[in-house]
N, C-alpha and C. Protein backbone atom coordinates (compact mmCIF):
# COMPACT_ATOMS: atom_id res chain seq x y z
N UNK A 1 9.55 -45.96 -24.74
CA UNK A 1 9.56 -44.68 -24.06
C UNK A 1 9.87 -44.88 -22.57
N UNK A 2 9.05 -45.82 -21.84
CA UNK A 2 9.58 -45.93 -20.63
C UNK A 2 10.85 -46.48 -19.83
N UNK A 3 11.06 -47.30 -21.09
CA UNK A 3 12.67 -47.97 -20.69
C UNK A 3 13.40 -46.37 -21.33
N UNK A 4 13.70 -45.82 -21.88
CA UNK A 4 14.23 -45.13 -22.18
C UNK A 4 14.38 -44.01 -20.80
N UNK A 5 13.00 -43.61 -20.98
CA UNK A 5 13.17 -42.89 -19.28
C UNK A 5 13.82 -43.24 -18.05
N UNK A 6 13.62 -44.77 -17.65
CA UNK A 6 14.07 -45.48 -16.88
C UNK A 6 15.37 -45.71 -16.73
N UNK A 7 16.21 -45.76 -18.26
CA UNK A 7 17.67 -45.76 -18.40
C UNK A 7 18.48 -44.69 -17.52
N UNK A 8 17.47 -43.63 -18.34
CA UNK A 8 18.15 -42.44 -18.28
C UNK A 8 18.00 -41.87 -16.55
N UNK A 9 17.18 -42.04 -16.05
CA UNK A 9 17.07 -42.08 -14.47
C UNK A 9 18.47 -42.41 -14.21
N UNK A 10 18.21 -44.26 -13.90
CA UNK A 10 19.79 -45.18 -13.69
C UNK A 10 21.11 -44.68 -14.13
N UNK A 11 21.47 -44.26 -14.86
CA UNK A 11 22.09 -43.52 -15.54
C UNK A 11 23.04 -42.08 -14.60
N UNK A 12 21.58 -41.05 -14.57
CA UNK A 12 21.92 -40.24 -14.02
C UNK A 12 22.33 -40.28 -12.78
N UNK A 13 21.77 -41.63 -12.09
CA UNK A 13 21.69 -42.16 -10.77
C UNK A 13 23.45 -42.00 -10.64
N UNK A 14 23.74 -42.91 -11.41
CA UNK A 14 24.72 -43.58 -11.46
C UNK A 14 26.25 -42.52 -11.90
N UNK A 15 25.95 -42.02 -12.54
CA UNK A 15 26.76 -40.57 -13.09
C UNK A 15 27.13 -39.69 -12.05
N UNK A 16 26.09 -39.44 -11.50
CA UNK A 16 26.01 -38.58 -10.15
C UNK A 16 27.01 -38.70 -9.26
N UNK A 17 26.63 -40.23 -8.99
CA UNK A 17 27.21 -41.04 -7.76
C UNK A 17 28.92 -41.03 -8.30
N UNK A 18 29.09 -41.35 -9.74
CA UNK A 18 30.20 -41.14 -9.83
C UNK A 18 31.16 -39.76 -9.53
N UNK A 19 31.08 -39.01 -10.04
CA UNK A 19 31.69 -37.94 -9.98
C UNK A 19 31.51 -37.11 -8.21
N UNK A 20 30.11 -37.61 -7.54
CA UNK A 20 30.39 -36.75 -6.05
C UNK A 20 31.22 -38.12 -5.76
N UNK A 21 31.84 -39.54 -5.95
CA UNK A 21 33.19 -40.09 -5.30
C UNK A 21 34.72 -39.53 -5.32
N UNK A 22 34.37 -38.99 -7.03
CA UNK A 22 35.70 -38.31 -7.37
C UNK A 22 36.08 -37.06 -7.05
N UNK A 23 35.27 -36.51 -6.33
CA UNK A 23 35.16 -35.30 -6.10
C UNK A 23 35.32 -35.40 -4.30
N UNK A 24 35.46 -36.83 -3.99
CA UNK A 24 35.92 -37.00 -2.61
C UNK A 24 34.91 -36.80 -1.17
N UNK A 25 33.58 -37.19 -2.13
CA UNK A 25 32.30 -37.99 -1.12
C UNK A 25 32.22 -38.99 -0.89
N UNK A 26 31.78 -39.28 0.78
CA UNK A 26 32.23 -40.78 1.37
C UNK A 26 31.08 -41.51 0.23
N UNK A 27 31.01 -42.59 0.42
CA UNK A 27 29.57 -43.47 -0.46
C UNK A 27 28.43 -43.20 -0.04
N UNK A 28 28.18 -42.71 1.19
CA UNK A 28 26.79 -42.42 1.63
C UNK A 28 26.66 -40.88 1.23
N UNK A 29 27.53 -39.77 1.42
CA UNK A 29 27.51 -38.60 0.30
C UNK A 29 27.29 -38.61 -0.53
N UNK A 30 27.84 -39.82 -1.31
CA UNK A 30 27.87 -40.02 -3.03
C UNK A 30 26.18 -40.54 -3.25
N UNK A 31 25.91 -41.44 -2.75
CA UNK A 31 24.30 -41.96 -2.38
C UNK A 31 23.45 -40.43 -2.38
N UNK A 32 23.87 -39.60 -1.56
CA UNK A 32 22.85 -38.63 -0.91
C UNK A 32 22.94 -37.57 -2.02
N UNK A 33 23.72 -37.30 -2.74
CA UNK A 33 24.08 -36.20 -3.75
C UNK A 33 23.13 -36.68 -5.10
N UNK A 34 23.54 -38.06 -5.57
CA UNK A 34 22.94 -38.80 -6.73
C UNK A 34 21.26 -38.69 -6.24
N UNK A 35 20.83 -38.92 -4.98
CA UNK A 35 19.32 -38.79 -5.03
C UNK A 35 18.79 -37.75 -4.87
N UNK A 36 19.18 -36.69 -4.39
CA UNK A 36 18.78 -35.20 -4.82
C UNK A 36 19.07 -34.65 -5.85
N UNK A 37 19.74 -34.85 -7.05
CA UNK A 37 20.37 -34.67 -8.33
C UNK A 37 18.96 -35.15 -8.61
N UNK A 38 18.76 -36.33 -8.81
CA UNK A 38 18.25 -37.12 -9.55
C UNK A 38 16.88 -36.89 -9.22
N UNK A 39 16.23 -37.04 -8.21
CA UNK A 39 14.96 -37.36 -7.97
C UNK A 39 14.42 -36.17 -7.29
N UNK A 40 15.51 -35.26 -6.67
CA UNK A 40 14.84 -33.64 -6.56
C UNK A 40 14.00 -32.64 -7.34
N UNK A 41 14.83 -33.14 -8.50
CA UNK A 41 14.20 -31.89 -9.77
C UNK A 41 13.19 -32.72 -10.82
N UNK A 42 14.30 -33.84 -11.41
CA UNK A 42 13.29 -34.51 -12.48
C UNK A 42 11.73 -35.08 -12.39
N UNK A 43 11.85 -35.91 -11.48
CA UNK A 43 10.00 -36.19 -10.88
C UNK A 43 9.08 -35.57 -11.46
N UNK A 44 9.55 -33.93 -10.32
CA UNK A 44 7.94 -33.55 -11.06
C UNK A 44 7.75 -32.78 -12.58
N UNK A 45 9.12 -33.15 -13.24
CA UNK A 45 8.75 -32.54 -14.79
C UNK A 45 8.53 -33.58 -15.41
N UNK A 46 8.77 -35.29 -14.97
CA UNK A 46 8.36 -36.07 -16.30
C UNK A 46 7.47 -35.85 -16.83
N UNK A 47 6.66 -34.90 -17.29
CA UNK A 47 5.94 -34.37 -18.69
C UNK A 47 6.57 -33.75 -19.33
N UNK A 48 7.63 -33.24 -18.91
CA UNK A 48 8.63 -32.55 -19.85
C UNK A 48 10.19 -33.99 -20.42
N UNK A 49 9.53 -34.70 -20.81
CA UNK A 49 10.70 -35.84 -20.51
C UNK A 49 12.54 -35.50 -21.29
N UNK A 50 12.58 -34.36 -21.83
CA UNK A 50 13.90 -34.02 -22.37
C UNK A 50 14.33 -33.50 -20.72
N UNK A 51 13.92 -33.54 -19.89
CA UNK A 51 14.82 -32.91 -18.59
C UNK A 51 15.58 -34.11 -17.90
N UNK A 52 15.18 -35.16 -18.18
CA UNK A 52 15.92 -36.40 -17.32
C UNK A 52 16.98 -36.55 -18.82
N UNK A 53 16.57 -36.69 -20.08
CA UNK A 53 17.58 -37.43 -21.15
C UNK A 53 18.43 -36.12 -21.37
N UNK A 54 18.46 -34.85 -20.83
CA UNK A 54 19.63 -33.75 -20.99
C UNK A 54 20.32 -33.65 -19.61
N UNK A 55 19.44 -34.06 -18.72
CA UNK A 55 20.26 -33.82 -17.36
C UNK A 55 21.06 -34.82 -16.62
N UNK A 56 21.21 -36.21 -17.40
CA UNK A 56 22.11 -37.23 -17.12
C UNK A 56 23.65 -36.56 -17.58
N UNK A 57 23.66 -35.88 -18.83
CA UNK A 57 24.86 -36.22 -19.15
C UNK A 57 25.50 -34.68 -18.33
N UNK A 58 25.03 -33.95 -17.47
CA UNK A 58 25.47 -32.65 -16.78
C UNK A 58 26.47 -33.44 -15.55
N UNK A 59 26.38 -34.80 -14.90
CA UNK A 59 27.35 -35.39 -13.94
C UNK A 59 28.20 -35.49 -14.88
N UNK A 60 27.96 -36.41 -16.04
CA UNK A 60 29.23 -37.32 -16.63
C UNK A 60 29.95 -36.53 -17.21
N UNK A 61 29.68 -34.66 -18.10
CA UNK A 61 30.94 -33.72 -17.93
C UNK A 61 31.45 -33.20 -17.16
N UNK A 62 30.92 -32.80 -15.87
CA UNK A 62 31.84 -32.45 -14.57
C UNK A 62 32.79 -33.64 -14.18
N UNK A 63 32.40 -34.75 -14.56
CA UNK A 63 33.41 -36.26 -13.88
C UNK A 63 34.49 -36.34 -15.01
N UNK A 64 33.99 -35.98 -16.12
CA UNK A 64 35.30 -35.92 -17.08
C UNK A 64 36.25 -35.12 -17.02
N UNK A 65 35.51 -33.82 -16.57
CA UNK A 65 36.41 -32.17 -16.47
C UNK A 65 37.71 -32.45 -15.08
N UNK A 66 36.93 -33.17 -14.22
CA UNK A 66 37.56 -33.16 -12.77
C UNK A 66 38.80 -34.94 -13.25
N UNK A 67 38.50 -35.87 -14.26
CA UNK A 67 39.07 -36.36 -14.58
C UNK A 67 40.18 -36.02 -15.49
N UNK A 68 40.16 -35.00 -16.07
CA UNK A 68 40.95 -34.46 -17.24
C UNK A 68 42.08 -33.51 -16.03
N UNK A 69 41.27 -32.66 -15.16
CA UNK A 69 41.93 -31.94 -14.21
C UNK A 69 43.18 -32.92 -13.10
N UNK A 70 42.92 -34.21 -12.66
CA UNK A 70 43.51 -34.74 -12.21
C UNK A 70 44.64 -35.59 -13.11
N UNK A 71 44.06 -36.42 -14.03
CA UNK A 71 45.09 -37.17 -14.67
C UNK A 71 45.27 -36.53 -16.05
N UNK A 72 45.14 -36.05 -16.76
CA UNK A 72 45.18 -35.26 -17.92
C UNK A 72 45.30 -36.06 -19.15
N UNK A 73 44.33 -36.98 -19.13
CA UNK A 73 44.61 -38.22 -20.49
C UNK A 73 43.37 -37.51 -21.31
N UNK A 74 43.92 -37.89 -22.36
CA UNK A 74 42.93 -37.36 -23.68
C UNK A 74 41.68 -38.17 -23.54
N UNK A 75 41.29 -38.83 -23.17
CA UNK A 75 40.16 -39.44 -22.80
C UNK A 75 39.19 -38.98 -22.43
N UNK A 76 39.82 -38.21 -21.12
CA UNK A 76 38.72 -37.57 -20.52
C UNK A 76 37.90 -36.48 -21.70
N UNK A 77 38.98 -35.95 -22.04
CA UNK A 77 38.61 -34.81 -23.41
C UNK A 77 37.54 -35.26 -24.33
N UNK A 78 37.88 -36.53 -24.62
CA UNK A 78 37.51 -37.12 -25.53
C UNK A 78 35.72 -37.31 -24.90
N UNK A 79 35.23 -38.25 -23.79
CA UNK A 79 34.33 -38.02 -22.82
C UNK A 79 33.86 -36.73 -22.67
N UNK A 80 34.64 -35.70 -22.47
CA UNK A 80 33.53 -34.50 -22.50
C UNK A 80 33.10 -33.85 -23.46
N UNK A 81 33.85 -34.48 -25.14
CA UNK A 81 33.06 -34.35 -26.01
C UNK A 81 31.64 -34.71 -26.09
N UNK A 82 31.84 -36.02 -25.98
CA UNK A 82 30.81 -37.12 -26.68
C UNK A 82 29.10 -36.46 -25.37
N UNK A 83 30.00 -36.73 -24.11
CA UNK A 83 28.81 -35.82 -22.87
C UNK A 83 27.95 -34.20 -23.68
N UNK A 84 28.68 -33.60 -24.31
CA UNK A 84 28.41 -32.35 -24.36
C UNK A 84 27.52 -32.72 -25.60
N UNK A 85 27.98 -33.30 -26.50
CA UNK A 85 27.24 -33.57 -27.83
C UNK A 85 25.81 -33.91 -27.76
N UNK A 86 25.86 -34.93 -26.89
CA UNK A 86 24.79 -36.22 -26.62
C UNK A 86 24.00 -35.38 -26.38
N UNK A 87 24.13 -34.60 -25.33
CA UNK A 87 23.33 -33.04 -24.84
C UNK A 87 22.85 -32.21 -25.47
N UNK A 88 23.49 -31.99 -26.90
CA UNK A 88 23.19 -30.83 -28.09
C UNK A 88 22.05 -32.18 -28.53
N UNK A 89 22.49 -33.21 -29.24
CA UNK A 89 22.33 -33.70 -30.46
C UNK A 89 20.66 -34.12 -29.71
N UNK A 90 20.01 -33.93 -28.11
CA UNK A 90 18.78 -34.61 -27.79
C UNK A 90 17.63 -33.18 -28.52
N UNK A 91 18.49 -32.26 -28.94
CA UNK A 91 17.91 -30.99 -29.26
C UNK A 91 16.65 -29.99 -27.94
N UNK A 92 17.28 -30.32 -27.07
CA UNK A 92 16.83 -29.13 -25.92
C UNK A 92 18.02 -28.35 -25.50
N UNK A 93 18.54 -27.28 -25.99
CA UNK A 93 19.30 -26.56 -25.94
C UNK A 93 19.87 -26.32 -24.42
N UNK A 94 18.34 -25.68 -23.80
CA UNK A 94 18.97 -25.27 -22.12
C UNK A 94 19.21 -26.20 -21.92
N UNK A 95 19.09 -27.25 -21.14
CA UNK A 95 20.24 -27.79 -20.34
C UNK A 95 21.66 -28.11 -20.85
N UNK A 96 21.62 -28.29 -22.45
CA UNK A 96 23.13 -28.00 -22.64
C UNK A 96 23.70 -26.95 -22.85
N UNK A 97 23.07 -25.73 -22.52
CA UNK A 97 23.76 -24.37 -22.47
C UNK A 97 24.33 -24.17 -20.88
N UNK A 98 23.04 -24.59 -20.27
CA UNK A 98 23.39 -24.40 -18.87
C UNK A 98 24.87 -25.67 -18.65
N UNK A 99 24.46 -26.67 -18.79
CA UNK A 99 25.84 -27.49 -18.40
C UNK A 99 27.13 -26.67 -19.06
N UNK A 100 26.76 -26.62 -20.19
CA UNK A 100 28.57 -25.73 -20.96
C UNK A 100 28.70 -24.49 -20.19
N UNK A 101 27.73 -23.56 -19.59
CA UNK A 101 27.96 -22.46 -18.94
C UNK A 101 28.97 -23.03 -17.37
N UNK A 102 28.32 -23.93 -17.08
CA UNK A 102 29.12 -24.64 -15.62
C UNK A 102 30.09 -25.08 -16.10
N UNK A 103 30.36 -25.67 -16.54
CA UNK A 103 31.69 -26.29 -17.23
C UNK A 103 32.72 -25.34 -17.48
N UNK A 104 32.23 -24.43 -17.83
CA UNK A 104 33.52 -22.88 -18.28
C UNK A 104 33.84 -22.36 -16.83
N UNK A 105 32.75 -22.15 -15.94
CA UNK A 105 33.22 -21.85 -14.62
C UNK A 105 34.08 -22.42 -13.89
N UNK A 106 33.45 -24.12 -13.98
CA UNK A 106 33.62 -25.05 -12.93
C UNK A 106 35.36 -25.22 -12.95
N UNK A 107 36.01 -25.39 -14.47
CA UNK A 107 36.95 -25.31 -14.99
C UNK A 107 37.94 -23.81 -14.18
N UNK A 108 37.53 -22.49 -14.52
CA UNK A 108 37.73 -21.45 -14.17
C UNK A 108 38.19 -21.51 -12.35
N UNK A 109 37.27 -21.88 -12.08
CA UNK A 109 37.19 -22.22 -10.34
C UNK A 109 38.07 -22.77 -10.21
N UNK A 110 37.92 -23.61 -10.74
CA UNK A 110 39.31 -25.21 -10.42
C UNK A 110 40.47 -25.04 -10.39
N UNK A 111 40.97 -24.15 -11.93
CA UNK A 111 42.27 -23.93 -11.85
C UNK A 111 42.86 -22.77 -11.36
N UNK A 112 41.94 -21.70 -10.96
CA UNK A 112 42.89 -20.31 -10.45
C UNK A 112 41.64 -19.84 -8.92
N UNK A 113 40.93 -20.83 -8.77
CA UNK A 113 40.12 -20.70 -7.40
C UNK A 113 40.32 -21.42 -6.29
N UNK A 114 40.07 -22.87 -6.44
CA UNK A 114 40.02 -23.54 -5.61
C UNK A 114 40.88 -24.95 -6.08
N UNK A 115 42.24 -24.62 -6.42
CA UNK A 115 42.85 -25.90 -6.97
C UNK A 115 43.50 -27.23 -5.79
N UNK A 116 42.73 -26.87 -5.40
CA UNK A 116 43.65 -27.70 -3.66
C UNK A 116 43.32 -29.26 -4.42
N UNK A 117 44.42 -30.31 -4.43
CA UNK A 117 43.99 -31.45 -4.49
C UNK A 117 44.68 -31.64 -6.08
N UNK A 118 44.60 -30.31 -7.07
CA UNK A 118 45.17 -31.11 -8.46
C UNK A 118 46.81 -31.09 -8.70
N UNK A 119 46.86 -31.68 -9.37
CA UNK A 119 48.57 -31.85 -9.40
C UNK A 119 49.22 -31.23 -9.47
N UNK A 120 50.59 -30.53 -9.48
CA UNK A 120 51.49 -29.22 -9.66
C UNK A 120 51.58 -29.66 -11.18
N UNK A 121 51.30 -30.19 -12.28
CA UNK A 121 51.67 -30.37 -13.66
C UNK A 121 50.46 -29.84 -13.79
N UNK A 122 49.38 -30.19 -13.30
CA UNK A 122 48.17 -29.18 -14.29
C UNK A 122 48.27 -27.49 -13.67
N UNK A 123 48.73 -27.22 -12.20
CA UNK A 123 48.96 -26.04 -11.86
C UNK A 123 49.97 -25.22 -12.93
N UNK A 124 50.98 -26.32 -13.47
CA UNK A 124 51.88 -25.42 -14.11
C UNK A 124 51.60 -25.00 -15.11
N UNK A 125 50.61 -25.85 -15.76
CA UNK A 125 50.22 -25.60 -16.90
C UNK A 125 48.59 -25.49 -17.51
N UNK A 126 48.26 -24.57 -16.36
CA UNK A 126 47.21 -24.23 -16.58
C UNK A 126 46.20 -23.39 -17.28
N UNK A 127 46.82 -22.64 -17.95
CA UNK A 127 45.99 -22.17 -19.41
C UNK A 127 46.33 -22.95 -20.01
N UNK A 128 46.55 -23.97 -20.55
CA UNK A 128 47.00 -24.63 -21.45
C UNK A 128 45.90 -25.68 -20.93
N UNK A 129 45.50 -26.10 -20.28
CA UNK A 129 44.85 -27.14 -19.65
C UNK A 129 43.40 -26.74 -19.99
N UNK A 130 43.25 -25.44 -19.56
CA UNK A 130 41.94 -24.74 -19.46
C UNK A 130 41.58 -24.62 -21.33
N UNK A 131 42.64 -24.17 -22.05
CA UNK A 131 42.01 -24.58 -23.55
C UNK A 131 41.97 -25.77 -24.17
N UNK A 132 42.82 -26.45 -23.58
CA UNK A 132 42.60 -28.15 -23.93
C UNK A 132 40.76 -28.03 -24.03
N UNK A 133 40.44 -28.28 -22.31
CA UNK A 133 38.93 -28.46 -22.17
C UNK A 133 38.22 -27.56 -22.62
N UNK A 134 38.61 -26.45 -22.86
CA UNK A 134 37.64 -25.54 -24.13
C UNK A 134 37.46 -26.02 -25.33
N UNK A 135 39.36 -26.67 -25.97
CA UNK A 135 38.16 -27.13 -27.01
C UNK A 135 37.78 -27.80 -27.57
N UNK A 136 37.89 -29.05 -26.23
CA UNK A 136 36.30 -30.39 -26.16
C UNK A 136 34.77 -29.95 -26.39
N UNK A 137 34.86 -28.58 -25.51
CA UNK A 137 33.35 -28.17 -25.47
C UNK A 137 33.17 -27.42 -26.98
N UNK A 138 34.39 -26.97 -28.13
CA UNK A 138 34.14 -26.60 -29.19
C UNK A 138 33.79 -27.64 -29.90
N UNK A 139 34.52 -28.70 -29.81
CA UNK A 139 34.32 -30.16 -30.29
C UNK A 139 32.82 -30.66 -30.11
N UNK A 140 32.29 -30.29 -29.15
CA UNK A 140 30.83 -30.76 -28.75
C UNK A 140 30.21 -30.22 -30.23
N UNK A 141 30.45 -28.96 -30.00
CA UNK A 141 29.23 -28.10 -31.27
C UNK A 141 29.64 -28.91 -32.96
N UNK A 142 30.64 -29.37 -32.84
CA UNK A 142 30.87 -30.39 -34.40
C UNK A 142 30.25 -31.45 -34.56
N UNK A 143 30.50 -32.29 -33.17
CA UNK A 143 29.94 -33.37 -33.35
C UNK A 143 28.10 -33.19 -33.30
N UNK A 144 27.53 -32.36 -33.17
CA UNK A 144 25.98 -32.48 -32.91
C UNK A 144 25.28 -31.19 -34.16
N UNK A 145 26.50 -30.90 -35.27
CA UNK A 145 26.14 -30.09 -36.13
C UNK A 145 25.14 -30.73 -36.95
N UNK A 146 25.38 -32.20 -36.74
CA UNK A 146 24.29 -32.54 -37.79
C UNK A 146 22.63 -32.13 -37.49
N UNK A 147 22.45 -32.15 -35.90
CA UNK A 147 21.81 -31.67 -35.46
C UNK A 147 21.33 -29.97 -34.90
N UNK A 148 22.40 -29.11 -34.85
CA UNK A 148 22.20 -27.89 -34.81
C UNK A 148 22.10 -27.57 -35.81
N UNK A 149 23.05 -27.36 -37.13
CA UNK A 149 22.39 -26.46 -38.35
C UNK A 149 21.10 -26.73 -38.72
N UNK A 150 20.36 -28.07 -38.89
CA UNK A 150 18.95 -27.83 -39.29
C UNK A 150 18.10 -27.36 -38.62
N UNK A 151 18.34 -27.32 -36.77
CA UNK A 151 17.58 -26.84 -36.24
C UNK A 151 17.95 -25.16 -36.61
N UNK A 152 19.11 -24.54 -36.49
CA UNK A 152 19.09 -23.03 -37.05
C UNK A 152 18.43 -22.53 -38.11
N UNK A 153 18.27 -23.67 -39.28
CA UNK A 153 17.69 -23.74 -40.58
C UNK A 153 16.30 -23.28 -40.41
N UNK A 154 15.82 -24.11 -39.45
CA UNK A 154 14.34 -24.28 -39.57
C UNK A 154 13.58 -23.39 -38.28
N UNK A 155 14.70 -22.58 -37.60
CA UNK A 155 14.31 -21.32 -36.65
C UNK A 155 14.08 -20.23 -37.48
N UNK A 156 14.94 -20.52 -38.71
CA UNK A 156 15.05 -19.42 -39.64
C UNK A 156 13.50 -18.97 -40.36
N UNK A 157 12.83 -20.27 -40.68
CA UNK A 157 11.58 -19.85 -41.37
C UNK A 157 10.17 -20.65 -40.32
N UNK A 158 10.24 -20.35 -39.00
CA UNK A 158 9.73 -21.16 -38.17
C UNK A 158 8.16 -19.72 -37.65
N UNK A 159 6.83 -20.01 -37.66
CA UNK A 159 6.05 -19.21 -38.11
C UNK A 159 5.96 -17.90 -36.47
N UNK A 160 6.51 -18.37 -35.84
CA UNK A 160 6.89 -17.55 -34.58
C UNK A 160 8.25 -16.45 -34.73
N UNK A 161 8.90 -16.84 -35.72
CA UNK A 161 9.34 -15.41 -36.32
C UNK A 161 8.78 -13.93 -36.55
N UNK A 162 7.53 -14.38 -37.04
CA UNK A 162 6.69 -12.71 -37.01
C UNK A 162 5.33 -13.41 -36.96
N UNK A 163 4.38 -12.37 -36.04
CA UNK A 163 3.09 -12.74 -36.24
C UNK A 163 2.31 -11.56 -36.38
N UNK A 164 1.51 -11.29 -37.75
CA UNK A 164 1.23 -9.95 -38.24
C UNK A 164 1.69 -9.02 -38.66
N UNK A 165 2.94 -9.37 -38.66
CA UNK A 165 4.19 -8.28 -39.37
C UNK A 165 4.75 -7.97 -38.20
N UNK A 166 4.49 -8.12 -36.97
CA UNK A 166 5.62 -8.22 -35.78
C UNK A 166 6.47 -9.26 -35.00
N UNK A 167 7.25 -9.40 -34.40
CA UNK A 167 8.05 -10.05 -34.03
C UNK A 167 7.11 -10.90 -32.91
N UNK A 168 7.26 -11.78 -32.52
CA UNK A 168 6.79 -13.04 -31.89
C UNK A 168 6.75 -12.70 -30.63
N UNK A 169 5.59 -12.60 -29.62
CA UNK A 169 5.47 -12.51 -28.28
C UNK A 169 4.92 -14.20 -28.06
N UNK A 170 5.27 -14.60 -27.20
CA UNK A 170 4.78 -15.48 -26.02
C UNK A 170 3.65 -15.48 -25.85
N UNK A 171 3.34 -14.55 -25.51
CA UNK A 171 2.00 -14.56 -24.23
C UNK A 171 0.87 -14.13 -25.72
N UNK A 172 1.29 -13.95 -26.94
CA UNK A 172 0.25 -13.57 -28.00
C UNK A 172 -0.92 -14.84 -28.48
N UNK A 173 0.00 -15.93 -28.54
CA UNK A 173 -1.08 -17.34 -28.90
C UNK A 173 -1.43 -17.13 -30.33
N UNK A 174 -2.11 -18.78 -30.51
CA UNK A 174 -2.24 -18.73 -32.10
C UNK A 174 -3.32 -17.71 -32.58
């Protein structure tokens, strides 16, 4: 458990740091971005420990997206599959809803907002670019089906569906 945590720290450390370089932060930016990423938010939830093992892989799809945006190799695609999956398949949904929600923007932004810096071949061909990386992030939901349909399965007859013949409040308790 603790090496696992510990990975996933390093990891994110490291993810971070990558993508604020590619994104054209000096190394001490890249340093300063990765430790407020990293050690801003997660800290004080390690009791919640799915927030460090879902929130590593939120750098390494923006570094793929901004890699796919610059050089346009299937790779990157391929990378923001496996990122997006890894994210489904830890089964805490929000943070991989929230990362795929940024990802549709970040994408959005990039190519008809703020494209300063990407190539005139992805400018030219930029819806085409923009569904490429859409549908990596469709690709995500295949690869981690093994893991989403049973969880849909088992939302289906899960005892917070109804309690007393009504629908499930929160704040009701067992």
């Amino acid at each position: 458990y603790n090496a696992v945590q510990l990975s996933h720290y390093l990891l994110a450390f490291l993810l971070t740091w990558l993508y604020a370089r590619r994104i054209g932060l000096t190394t001490i930016g890249a340093l300063l971005a990765a430790t407020v990423y990293v050690y801003g938010w997660f800290p004080p939830r390690i009791c919640l420990e799915w927030a460090i093992i879902g929130g590593t892989w939120f750098p390494l799809a923006l570094w793929a997206v901004e890699g796919y945006l610059s050089d346009q190799r299937r790779g990157y695609l391929a990378l923001l599959t496996v990122a997006l999956g890894l994210q489904l398949l830890a089964g805490h949904f929000h943070l991989a809803f929230i990362t795929q929600l940024v990802v549709v923007l970040y994408v959005s932004g990039r190519l008809w907002l703020a494209s300063r810096g990407l190539p005139v071949g992805t400018m030219a061909r930029r819806t085409g670019v923009a569904l490429k990386l859409a549908s990596a992030v469709g690709l995500a939901f295949g690869l981690s089906a093994v893991q989403l349909l049973p969880t849909w399965e088992l939302k289906q007859s899960s005892q917070r569906e109804s309690v007393v013949g009504r629908k499930y409040e929160p704040g009701y308790g067992p």
